[in-house]
PDB file of N, CA and C in Angstrom:
ATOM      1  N   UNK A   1       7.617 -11.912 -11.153  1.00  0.00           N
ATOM      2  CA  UNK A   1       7.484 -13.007 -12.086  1.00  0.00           C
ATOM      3  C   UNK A   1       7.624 -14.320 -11.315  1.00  0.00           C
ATOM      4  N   UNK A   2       6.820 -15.144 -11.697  1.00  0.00           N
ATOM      5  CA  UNK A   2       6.918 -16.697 -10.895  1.00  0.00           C
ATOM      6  C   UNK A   2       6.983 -17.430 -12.017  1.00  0.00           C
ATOM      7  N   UNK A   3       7.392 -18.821 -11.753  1.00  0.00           N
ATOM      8  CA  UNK A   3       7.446 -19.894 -12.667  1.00  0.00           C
ATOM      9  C   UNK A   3       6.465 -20.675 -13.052  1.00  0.00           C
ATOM     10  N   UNK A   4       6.126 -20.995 -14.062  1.00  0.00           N
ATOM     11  CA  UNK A   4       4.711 -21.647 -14.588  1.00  0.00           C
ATOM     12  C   UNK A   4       4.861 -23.344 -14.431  1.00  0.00           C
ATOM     13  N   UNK A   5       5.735 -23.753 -14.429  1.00  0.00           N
ATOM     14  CA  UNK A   5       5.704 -25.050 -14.782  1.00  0.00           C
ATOM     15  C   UNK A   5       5.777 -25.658 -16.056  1.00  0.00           C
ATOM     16  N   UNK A   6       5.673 -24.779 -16.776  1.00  0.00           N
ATOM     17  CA  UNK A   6       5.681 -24.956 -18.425  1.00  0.00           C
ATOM     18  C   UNK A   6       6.812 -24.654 -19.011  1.00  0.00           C
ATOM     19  N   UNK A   7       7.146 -25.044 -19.933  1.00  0.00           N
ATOM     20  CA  UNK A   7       8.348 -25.006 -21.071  1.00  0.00           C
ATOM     21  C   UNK A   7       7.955 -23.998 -21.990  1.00  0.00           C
ATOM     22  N   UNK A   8       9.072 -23.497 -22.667  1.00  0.00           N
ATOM     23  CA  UNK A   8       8.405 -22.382 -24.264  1.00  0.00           C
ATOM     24  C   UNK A   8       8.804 -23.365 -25.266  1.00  0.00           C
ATOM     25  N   UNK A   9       8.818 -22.474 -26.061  1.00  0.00           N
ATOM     26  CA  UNK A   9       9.321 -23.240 -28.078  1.00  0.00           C
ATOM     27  C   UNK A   9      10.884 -23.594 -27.964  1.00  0.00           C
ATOM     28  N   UNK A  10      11.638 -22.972 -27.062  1.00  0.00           N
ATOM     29  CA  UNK A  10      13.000 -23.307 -26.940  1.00  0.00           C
ATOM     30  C   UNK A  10      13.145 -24.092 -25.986  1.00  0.00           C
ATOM     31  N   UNK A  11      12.164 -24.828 -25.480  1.00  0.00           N
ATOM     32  CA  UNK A  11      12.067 -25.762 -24.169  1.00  0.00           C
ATOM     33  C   UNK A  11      13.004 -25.219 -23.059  1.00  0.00           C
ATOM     34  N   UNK A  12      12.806 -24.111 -22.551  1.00  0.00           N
ATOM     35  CA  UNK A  12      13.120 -23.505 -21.424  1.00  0.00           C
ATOM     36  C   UNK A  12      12.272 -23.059 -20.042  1.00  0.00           C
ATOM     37  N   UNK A  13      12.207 -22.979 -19.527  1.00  0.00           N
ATOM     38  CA  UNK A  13      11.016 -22.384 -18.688  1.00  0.00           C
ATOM     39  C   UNK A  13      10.596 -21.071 -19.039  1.00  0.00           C
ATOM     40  N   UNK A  14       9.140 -21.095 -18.380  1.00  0.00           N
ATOM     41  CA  UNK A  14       7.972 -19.989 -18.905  1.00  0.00           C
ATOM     42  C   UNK A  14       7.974 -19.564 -17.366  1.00  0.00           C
ATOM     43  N   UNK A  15       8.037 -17.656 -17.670  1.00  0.00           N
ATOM     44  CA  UNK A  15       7.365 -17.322 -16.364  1.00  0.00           C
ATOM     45  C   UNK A  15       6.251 -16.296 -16.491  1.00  0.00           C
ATOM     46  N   UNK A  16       5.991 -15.568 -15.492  1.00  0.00           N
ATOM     47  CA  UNK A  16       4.224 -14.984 -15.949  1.00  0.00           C
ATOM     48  C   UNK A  16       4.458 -13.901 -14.723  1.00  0.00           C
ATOM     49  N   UNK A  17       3.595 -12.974 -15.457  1.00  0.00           N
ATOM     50  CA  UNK A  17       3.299 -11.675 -13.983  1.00  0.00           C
ATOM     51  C   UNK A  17       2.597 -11.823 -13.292  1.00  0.00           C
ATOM     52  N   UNK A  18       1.881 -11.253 -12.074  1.00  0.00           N
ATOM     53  CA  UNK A  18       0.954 -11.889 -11.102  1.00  0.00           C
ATOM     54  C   UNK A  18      -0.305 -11.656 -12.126  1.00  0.00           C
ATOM     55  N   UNK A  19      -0.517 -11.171 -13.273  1.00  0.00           N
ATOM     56  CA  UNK A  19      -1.728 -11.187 -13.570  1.00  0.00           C
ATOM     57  C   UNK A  19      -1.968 -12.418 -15.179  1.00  0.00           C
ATOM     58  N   UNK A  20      -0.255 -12.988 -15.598  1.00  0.00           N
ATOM     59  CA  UNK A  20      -0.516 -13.733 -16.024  1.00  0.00           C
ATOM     60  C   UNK A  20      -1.079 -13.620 -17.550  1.00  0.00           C
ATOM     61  N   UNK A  21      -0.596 -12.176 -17.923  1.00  0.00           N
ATOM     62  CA  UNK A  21      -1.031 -11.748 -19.357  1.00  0.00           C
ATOM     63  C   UNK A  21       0.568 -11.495 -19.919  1.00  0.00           C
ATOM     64  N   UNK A  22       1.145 -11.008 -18.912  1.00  0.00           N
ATOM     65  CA  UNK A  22       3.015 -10.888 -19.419  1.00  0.00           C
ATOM     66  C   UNK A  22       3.848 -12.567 -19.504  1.00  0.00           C
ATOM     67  N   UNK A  23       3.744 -12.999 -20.222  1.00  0.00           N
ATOM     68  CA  UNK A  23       4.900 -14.604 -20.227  1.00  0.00           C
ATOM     69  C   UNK A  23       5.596 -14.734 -20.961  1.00  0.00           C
ATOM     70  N   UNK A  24       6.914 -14.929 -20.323  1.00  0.00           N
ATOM     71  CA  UNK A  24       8.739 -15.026 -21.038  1.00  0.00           C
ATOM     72  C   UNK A  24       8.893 -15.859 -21.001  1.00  0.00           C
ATOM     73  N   UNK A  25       9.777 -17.070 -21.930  1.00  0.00           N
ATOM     74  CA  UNK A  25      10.738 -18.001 -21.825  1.00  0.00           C
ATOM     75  C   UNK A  25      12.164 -17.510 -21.603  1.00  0.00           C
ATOM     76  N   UNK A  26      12.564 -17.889 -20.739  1.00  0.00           N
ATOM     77  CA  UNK A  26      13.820 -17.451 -20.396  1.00  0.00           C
ATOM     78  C   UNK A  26      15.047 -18.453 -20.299  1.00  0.00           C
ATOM     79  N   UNK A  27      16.287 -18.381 -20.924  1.00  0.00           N
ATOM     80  CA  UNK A  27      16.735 -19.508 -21.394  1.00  0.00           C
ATOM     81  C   UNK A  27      17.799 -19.534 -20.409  1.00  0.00           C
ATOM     82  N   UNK A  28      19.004 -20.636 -19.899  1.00  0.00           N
ATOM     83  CA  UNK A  28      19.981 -20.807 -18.983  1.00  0.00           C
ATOM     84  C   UNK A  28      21.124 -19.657 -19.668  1.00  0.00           C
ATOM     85  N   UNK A  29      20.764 -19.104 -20.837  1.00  0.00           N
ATOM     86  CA  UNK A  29      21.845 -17.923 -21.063  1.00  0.00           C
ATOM     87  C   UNK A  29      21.383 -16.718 -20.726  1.00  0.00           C
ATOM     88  N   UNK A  30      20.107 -16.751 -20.035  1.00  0.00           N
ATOM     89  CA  UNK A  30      19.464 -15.300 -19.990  1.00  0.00           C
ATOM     90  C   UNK A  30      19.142 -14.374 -21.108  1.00  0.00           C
ATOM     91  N   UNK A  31      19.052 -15.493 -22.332  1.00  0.00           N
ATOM     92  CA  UNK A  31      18.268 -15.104 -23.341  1.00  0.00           C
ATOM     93  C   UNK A  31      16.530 -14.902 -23.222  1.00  0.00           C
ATOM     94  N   UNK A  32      15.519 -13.580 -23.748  1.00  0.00           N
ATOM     95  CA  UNK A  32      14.508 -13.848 -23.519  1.00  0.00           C
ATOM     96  C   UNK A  32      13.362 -13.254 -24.774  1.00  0.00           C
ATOM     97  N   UNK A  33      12.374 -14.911 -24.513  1.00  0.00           N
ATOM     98  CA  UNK A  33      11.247 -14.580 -25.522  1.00  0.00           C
ATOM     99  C   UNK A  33      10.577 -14.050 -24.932  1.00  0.00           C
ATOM    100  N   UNK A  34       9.096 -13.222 -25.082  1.00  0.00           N
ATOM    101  CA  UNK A  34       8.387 -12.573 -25.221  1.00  0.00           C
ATOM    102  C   UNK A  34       7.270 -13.644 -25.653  1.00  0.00           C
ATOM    103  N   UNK A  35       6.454 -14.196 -24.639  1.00  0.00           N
ATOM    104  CA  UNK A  35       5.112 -15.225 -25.607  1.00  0.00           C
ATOM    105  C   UNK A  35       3.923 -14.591 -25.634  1.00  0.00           C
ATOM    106  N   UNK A  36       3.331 -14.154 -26.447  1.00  0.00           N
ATOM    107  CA  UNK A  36       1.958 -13.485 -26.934  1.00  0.00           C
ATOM    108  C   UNK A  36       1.035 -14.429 -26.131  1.00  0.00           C
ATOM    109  N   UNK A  37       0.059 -13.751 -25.187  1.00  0.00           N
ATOM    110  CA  UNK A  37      -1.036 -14.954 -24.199  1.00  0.00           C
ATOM    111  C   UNK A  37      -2.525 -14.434 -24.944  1.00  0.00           C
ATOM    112  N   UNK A  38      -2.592 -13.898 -25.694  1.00  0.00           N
ATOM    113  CA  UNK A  38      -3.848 -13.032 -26.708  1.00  0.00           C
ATOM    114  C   UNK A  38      -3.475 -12.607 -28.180  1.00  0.00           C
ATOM    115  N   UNK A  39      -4.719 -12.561 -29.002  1.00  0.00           N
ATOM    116  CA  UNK A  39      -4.456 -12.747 -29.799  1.00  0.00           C
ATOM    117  C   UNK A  39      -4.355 -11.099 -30.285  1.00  0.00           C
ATOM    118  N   UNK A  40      -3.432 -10.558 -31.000  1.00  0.00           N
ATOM    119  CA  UNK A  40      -3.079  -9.214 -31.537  1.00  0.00           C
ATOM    120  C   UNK A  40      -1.934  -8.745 -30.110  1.00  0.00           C
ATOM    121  N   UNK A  41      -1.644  -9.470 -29.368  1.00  0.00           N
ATOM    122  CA  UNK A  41      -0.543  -8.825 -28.695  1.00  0.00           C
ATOM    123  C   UNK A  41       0.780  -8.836 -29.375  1.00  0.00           C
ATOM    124  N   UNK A  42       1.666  -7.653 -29.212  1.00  0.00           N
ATOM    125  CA  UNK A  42       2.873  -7.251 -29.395  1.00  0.00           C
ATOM    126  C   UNK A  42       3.852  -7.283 -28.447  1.00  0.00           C
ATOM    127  N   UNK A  43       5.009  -7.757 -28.604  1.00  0.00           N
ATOM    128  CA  UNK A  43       5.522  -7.584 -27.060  1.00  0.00           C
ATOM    129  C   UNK A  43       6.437  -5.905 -27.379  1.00  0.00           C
ATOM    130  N   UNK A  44       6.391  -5.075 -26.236  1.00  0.00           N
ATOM    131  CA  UNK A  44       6.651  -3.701 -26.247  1.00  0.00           C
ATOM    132  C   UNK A  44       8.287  -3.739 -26.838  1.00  0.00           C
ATOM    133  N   UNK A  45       8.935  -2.842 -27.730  1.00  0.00           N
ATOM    134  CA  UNK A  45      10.046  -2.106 -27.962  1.00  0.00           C
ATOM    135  C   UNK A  45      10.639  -1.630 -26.153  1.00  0.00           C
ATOM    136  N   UNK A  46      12.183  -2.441 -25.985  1.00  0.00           N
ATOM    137  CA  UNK A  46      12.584  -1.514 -25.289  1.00  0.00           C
ATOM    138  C   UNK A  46      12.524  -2.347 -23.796  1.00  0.00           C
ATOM    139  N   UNK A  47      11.776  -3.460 -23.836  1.00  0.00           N
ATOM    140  CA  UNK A  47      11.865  -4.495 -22.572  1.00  0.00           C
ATOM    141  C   UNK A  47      12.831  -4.805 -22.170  1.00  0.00           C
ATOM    142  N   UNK A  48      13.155  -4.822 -20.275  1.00  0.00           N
ATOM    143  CA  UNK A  48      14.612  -5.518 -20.046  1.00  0.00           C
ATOM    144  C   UNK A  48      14.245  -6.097 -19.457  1.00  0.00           C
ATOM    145  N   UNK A  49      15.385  -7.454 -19.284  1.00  0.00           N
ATOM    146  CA  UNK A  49      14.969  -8.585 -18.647  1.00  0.00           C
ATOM    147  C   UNK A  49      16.168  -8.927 -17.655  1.00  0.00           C
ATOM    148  N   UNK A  50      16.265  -9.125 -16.786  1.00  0.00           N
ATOM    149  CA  UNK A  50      16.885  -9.777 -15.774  1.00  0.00           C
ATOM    150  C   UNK A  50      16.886 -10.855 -14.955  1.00  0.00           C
ATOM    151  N   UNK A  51      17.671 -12.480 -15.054  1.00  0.00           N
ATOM    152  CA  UNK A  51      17.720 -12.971 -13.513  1.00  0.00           C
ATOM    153  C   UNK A  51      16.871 -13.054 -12.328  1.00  0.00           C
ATOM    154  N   UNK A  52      16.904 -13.565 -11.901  1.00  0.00           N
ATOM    155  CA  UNK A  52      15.692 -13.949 -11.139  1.00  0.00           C
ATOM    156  C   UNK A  52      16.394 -14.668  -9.835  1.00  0.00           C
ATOM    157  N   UNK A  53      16.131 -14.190  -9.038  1.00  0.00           N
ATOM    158  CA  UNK A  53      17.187 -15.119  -7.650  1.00  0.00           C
ATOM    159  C   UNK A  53      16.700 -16.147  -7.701  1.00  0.00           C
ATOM    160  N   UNK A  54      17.314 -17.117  -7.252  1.00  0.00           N
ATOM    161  CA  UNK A  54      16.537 -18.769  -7.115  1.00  0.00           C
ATOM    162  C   UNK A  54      16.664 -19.462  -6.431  1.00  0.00           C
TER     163      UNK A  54
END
């Protein structure tokens, strides 16, 4: 995951997979959204999210 440069709806940073169809907002509590990049996407049951060295 890399950083987009972009903010989400919780004005946090957005990051993306190398292909840029997976994008999270991920918040300074390590809370995380799931942002739909198409239309009828679901984000999967069962996702974990982790930290990111920096």
């Amino acid at each position: 995951m890399s950083v987009t440069g972009r903010t989400g709806p919780g004005g946090h940073p957005v990051y993306e997979d190398a292909t840029g169809i997976i994008q999270a907002e991920i918040s300074d509590k390590s809370e995380v959204r799931v942002l739909a990049t198409g239309a009828g996407q679901e984000p999967a049951p069962g996702v974990a999210a982790r930290p990111l060295a920096g």
